[in-house]
PDB file of N, CA and C in Angstrom:
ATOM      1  N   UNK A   1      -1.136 -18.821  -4.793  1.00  0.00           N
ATOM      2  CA  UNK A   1      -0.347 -18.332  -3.676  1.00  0.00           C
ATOM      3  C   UNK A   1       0.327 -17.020  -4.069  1.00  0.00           C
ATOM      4  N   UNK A   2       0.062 -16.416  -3.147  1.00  0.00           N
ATOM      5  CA  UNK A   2       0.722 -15.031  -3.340  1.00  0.00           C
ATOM      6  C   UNK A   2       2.317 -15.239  -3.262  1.00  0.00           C
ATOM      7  N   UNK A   3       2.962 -13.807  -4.694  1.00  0.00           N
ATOM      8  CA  UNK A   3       4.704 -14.658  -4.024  1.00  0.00           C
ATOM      9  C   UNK A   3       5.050 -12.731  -4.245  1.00  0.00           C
ATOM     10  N   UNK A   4       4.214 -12.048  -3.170  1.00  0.00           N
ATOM     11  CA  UNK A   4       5.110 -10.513  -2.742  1.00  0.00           C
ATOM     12  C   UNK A   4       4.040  -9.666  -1.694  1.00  0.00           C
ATOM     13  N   UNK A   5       4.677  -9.171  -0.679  1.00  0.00           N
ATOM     14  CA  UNK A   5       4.021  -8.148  -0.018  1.00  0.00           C
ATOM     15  C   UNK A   5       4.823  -6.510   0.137  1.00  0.00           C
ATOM     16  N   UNK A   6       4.065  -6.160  -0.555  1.00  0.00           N
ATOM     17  CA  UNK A   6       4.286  -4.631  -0.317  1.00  0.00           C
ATOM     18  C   UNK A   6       4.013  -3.918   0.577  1.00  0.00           C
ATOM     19  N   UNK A   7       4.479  -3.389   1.067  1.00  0.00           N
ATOM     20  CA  UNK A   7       4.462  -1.923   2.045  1.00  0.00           C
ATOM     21  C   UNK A   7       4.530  -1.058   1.425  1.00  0.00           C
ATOM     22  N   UNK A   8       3.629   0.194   1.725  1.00  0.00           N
ATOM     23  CA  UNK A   8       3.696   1.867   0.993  1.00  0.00           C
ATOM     24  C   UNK A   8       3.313   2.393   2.184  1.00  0.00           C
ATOM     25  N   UNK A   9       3.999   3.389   2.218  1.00  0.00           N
ATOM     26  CA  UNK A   9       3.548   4.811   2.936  1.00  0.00           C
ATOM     27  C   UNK A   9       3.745   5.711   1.421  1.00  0.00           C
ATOM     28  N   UNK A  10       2.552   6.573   1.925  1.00  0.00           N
ATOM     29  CA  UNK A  10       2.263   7.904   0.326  1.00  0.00           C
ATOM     30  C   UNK A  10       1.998   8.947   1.230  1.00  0.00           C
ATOM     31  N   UNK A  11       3.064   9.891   0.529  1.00  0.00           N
ATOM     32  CA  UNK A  11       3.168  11.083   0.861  1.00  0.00           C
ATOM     33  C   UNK A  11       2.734  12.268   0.203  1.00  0.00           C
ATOM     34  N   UNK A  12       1.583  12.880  -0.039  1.00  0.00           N
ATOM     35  CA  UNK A  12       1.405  13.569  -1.426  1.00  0.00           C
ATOM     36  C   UNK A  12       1.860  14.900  -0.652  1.00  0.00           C
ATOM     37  N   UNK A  13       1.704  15.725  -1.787  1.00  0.00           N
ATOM     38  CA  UNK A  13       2.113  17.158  -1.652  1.00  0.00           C
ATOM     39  C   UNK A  13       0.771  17.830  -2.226  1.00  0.00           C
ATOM     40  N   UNK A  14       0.121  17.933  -0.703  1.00  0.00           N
ATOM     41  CA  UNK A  14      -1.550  18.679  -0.927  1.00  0.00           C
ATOM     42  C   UNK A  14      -1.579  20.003  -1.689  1.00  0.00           C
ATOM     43  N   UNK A  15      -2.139  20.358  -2.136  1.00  0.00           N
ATOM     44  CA  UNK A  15      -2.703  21.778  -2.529  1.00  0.00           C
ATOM     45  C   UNK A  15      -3.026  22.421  -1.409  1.00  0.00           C
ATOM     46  N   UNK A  16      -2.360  23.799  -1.424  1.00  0.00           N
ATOM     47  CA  UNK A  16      -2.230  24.577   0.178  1.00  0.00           C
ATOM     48  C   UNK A  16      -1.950  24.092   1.344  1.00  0.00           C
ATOM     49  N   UNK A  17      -1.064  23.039   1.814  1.00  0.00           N
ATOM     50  CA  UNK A  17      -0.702  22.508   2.705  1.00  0.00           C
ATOM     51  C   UNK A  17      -2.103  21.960   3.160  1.00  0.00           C
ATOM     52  N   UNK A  18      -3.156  21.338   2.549  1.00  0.00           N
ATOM     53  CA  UNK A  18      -4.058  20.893   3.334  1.00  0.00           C
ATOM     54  C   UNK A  18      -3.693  19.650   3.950  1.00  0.00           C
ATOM     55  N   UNK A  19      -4.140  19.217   5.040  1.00  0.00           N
ATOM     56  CA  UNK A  19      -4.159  17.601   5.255  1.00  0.00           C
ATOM     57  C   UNK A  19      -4.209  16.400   4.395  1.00  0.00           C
ATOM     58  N   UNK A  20      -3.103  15.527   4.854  1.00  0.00           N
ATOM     59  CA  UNK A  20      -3.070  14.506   3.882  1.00  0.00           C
ATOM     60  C   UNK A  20      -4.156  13.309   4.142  1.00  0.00           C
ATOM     61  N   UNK A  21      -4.628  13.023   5.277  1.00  0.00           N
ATOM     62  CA  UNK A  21      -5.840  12.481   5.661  1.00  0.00           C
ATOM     63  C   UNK A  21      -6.906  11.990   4.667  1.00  0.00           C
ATOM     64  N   UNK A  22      -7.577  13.278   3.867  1.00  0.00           N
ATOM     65  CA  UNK A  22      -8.439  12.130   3.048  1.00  0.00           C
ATOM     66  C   UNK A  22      -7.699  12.070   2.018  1.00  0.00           C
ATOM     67  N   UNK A  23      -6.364  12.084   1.490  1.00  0.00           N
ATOM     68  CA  UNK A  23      -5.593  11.397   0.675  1.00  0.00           C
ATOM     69  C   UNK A  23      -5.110  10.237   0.898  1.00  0.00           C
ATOM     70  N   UNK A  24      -4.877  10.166   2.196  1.00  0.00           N
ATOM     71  CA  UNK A  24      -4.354   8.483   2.438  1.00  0.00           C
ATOM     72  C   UNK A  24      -5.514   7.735   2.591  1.00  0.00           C
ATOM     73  N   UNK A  25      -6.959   8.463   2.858  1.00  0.00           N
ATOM     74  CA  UNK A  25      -8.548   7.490   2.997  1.00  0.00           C
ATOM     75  C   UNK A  25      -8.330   7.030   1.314  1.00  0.00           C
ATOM     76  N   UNK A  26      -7.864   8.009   0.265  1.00  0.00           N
ATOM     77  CA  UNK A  26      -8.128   7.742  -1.069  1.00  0.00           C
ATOM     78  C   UNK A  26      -7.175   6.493  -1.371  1.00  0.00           C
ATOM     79  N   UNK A  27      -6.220   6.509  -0.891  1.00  0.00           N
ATOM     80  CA  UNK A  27      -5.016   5.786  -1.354  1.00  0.00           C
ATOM     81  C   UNK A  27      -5.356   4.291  -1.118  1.00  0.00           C
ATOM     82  N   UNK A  28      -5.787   4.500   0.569  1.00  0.00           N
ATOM     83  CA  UNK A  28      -6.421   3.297   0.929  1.00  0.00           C
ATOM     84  C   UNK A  28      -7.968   2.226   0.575  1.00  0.00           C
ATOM     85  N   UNK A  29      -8.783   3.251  -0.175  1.00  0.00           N
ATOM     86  CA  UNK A  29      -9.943   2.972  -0.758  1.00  0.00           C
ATOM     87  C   UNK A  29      -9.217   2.651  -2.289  1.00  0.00           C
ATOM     88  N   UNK A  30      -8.114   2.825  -2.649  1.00  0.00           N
ATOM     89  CA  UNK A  30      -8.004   2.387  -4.298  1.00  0.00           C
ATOM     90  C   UNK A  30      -7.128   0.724  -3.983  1.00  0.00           C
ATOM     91  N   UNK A  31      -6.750   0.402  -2.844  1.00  0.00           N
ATOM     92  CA  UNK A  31      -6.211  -0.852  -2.168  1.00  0.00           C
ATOM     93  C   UNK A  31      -7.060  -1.914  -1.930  1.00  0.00           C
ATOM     94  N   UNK A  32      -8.503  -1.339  -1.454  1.00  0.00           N
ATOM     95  CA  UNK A  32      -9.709  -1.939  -0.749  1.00  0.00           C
ATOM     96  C   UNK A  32     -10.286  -2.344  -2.147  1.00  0.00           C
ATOM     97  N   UNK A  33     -10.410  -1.589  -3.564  1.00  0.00           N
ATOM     98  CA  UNK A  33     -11.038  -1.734  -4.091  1.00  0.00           C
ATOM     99  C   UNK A  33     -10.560  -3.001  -5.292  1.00  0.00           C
ATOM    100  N   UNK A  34      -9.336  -3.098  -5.180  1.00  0.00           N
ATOM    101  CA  UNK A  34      -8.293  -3.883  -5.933  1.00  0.00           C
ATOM    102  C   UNK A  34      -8.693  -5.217  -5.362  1.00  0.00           C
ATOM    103  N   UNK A  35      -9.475  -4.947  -4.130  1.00  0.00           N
ATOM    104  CA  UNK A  35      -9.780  -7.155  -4.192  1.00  0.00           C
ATOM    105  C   UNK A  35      -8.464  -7.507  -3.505  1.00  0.00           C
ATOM    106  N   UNK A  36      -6.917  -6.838  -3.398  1.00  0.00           N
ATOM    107  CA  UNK A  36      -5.986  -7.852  -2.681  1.00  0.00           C
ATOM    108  C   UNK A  36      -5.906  -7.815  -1.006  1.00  0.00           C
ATOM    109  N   UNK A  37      -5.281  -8.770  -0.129  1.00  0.00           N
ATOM    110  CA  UNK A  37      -5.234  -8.794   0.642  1.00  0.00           C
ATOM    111  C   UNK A  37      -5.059  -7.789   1.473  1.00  0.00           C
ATOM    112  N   UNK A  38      -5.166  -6.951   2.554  1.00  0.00           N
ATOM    113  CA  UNK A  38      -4.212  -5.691   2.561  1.00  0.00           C
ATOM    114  C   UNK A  38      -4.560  -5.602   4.737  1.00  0.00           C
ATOM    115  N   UNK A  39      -3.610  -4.844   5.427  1.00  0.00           N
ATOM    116  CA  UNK A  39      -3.299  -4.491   6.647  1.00  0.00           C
ATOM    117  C   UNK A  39      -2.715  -3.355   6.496  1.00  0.00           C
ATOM    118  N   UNK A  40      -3.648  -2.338   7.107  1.00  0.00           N
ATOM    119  CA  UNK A  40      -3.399  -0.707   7.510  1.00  0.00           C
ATOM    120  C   UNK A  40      -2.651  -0.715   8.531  1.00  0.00           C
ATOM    121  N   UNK A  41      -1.255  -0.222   9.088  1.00  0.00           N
ATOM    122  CA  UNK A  41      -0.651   0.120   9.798  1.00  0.00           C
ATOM    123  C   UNK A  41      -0.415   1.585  10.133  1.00  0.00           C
ATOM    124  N   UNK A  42      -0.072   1.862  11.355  1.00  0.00           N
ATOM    125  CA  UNK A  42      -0.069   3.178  11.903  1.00  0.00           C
ATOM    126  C   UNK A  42       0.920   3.920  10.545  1.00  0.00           C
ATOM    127  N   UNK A  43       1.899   3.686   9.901  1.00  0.00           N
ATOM    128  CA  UNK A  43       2.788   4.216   9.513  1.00  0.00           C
ATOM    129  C   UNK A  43       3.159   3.765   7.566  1.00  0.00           C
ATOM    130  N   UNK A  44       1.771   3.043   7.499  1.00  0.00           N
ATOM    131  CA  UNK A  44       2.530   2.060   6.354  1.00  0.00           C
ATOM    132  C   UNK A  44       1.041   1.288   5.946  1.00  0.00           C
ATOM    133  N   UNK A  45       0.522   0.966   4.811  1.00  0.00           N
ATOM    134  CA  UNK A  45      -0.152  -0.335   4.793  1.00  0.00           C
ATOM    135  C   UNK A  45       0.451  -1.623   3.909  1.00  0.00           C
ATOM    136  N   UNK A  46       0.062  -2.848   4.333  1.00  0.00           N
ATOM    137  CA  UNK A  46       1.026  -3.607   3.201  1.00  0.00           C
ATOM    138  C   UNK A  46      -0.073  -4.279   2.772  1.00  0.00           C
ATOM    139  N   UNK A  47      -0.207  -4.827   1.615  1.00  0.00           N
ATOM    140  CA  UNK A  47      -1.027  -5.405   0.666  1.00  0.00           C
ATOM    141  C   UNK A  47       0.091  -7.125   0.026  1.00  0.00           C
ATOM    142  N   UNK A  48      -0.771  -8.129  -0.117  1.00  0.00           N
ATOM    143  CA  UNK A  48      -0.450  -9.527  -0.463  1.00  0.00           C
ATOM    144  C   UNK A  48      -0.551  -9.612  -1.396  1.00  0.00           C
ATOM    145  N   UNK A  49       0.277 -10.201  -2.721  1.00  0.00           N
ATOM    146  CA  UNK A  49      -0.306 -10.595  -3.813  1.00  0.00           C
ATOM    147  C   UNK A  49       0.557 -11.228  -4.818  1.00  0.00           C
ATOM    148  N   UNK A  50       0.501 -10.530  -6.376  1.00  0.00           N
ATOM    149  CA  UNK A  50       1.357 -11.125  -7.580  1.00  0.00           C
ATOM    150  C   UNK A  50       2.260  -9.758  -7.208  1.00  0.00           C
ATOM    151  N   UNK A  51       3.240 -10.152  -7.540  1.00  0.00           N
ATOM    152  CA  UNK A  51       3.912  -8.356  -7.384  1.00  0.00           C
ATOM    153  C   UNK A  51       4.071  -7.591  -8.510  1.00  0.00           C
ATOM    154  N   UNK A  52       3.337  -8.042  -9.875  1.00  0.00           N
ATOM    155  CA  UNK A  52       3.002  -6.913 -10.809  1.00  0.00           C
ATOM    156  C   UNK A  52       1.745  -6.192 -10.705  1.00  0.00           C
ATOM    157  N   UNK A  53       0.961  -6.924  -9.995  1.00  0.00           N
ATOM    158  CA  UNK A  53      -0.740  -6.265  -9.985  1.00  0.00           C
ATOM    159  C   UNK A  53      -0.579  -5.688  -8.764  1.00  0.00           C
ATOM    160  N   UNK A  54       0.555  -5.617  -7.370  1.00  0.00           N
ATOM    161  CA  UNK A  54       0.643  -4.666  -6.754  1.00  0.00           C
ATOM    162  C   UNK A  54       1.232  -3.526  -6.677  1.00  0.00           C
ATOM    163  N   UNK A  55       2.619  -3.578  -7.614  1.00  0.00           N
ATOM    164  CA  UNK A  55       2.825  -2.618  -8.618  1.00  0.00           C
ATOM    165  C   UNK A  55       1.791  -1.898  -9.438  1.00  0.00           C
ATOM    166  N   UNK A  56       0.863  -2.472  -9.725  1.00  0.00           N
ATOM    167  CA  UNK A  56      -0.108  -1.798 -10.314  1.00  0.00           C
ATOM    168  C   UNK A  56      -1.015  -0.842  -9.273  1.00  0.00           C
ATOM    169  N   UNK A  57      -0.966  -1.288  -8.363  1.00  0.00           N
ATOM    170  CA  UNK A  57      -1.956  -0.951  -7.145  1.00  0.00           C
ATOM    171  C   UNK A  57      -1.003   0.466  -6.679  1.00  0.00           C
ATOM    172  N   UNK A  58      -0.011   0.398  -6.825  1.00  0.00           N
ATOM    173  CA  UNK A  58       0.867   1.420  -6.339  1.00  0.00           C
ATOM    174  C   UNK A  58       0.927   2.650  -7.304  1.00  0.00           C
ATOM    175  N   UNK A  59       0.727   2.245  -8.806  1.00  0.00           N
ATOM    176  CA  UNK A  59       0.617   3.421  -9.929  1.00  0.00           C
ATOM    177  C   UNK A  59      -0.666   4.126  -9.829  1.00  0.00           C
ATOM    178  N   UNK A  60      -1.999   3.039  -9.560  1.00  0.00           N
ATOM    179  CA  UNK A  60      -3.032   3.741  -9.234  1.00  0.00           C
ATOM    180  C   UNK A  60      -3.151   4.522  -8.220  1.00  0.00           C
ATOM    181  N   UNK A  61      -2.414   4.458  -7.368  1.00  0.00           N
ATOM    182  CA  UNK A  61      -2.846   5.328  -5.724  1.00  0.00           C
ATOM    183  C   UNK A  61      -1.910   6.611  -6.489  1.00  0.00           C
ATOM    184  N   UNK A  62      -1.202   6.589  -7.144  1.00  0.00           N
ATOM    185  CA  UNK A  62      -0.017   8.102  -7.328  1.00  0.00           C
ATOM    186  C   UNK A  62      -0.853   8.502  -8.310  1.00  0.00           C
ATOM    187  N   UNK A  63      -1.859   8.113  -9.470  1.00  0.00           N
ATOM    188  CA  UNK A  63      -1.982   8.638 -10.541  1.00  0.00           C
ATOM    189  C   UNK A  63      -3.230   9.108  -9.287  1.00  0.00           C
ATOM    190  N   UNK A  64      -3.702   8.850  -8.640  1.00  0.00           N
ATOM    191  CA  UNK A  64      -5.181   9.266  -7.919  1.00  0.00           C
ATOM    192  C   UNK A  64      -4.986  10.675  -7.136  1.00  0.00           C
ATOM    193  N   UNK A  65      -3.491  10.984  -6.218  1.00  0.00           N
ATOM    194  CA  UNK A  65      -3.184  11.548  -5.698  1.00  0.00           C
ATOM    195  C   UNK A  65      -2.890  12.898  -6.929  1.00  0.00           C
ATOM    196  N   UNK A  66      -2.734  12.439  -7.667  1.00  0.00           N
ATOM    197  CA  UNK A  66      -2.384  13.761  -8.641  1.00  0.00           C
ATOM    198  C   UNK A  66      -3.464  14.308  -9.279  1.00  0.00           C
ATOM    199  N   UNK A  67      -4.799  13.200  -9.739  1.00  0.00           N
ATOM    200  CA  UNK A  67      -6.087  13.301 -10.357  1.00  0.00           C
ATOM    201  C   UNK A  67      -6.746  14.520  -8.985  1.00  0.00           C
ATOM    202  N   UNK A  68      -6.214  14.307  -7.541  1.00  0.00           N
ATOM    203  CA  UNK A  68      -7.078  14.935  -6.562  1.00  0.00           C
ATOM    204  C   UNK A  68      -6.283  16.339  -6.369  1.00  0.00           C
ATOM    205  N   UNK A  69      -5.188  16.319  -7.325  1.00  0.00           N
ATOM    206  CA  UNK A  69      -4.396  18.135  -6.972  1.00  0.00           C
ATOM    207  C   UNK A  69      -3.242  18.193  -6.408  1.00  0.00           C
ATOM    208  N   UNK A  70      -2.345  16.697  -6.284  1.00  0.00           N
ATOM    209  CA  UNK A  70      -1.442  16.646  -5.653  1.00  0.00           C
ATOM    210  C   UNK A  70      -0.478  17.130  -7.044  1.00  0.00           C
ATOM    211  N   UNK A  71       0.517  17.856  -6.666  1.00  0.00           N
ATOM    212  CA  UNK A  71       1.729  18.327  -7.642  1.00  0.00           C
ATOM    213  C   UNK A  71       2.400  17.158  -7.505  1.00  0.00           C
ATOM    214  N   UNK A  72       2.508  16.845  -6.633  1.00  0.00           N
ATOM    215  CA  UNK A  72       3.720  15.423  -6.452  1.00  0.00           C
ATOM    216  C   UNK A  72       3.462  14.448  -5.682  1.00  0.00           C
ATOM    217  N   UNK A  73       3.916  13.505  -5.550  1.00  0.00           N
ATOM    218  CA  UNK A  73       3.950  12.434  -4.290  1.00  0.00           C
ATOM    219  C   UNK A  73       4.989  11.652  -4.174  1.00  0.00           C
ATOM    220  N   UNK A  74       5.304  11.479  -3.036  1.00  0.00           N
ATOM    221  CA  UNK A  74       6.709  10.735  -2.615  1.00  0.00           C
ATOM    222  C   UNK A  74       6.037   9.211  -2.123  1.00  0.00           C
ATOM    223  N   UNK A  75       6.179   8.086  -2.240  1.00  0.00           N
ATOM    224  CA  UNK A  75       5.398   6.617  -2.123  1.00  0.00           C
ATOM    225  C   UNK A  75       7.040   5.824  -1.404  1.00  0.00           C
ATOM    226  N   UNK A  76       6.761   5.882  -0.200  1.00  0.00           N
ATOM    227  CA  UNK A  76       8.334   4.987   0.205  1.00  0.00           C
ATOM    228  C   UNK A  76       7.639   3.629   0.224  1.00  0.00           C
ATOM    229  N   UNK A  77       8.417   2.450  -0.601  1.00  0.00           N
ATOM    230  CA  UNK A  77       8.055   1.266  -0.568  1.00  0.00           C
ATOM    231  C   UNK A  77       9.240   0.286  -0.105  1.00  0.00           C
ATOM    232  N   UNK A  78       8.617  -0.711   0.465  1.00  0.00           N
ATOM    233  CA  UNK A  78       9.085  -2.174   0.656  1.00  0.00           C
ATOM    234  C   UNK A  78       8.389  -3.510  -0.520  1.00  0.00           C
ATOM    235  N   UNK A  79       9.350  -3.923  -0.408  1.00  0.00           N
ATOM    236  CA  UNK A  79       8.774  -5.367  -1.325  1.00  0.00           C
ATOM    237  C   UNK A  79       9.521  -6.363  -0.592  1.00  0.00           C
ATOM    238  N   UNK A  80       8.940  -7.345  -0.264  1.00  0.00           N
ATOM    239  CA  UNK A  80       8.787  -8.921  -0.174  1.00  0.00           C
ATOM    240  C   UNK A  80       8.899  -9.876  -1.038  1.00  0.00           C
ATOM    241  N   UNK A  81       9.651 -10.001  -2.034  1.00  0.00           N
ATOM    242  CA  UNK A  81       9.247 -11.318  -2.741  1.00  0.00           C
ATOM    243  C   UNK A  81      10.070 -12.317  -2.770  1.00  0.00           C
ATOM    244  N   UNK A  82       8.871 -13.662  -2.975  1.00  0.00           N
ATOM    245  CA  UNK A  82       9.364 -15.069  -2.755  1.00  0.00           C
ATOM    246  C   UNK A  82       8.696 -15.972  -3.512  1.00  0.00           C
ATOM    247  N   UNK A  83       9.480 -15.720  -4.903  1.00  0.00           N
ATOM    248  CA  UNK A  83       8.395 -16.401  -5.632  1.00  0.00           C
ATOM    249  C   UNK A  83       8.071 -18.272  -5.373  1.00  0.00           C
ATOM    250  N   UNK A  84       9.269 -18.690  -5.042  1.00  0.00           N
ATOM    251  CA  UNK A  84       9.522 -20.202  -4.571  1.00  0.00           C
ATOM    252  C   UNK A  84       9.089 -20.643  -3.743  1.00  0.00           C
ATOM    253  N   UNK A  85       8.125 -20.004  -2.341  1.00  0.00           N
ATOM    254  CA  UNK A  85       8.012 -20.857  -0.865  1.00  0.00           C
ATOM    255  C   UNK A  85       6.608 -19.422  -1.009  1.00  0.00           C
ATOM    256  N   UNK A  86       6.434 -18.351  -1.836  1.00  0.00           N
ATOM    257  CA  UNK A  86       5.323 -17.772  -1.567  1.00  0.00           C
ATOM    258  C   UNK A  86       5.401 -16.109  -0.096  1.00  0.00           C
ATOM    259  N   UNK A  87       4.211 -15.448  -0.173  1.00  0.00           N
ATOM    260  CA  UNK A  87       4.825 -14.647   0.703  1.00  0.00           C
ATOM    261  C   UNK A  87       3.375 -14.328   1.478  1.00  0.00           C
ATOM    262  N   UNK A  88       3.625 -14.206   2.709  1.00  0.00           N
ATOM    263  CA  UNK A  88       1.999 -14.859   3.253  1.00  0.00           C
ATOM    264  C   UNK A  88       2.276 -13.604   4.952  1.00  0.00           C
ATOM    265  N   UNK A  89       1.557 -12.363   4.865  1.00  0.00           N
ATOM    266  CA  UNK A  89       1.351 -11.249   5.724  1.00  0.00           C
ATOM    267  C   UNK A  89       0.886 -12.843   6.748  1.00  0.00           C
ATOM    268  N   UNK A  90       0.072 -13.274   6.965  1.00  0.00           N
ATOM    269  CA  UNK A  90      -0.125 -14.275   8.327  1.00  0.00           C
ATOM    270  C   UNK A  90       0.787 -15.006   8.560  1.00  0.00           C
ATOM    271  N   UNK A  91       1.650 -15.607   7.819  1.00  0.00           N
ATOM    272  CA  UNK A  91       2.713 -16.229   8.054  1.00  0.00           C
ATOM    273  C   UNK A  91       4.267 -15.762   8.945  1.00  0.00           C
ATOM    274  N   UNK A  92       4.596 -14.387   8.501  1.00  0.00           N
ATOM    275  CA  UNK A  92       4.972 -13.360   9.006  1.00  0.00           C
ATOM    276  C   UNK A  92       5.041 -12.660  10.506  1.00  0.00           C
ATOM    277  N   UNK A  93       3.111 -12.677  10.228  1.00  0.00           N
ATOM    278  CA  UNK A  93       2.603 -12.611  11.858  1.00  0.00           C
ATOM    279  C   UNK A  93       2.269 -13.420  12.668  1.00  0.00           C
ATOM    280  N   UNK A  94       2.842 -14.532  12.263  1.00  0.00           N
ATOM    281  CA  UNK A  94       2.186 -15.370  13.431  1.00  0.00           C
ATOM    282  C   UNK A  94       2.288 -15.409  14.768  1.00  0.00           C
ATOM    283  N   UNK A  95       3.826 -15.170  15.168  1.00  0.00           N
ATOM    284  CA  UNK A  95       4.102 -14.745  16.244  1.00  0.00           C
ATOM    285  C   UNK A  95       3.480 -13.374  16.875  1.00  0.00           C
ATOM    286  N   UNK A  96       2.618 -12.462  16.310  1.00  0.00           N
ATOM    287  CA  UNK A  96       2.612 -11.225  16.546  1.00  0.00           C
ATOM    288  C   UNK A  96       1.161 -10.795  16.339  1.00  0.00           C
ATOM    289  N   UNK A  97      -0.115 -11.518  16.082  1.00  0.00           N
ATOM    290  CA  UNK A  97      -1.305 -11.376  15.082  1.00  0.00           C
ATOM    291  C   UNK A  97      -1.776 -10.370  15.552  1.00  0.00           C
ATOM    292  N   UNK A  98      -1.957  -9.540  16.404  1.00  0.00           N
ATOM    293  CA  UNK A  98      -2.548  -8.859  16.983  1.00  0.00           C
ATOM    294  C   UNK A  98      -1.522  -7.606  17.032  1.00  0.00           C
ATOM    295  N   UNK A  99      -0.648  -7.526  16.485  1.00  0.00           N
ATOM    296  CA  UNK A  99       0.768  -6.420  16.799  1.00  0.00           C
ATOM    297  C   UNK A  99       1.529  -6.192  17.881  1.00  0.00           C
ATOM    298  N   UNK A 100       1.084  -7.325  18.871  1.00  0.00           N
ATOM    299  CA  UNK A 100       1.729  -6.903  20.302  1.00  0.00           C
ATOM    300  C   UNK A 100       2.711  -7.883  20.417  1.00  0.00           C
TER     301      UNK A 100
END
């Protein structure tokens, strides 16, 4: 059982003001590739899991953003954790599964 959900929005600081677009495709393909649970939101994606290996998931997306030319990146996060009763993105939504 998962006992944390994270939220990130990543903000990099492109090289020449380019679009951050296929930086957040990157950010989001190093999430996809991690195997954990995860929901893309307009503003945010949050990912399910242990909350050190999503911590981990969060060092990889900043070290990626910098590997691609970013000088910096700003990563605003949320954390969820519950290590005792668990932390469950469907559980959350149940009332809401669909976002409406």
């Amino acid at each position: 059982m998962a006992n944390a959900l994270v939220s990130i929005q990543i903000l990099p600081t492109t090289p020449g003001g380019a679009s951050v677009l296929p930086y957040v495709d990157r950010a989001i393909e190093i999430i996809k590739e991690s195997g954990v649970p995860y929901r893309v939101a307009p503003l945010e994606t949050t990912m399910e899991g242990e909350l050190g290996a999503l911590l981990g998931v969060v060092q990889q997306m900043n070290e990626a953003m910098t590997e691609m030319g970013c000088a910096s990146v700003i990563s605003q996060i949320k954390i969820y954790y519950n290590p005792e009763n668990g932390a469950s993105m469907g559980r959350l939504l149940e009332k809401y599964p669909d976002g409406q």
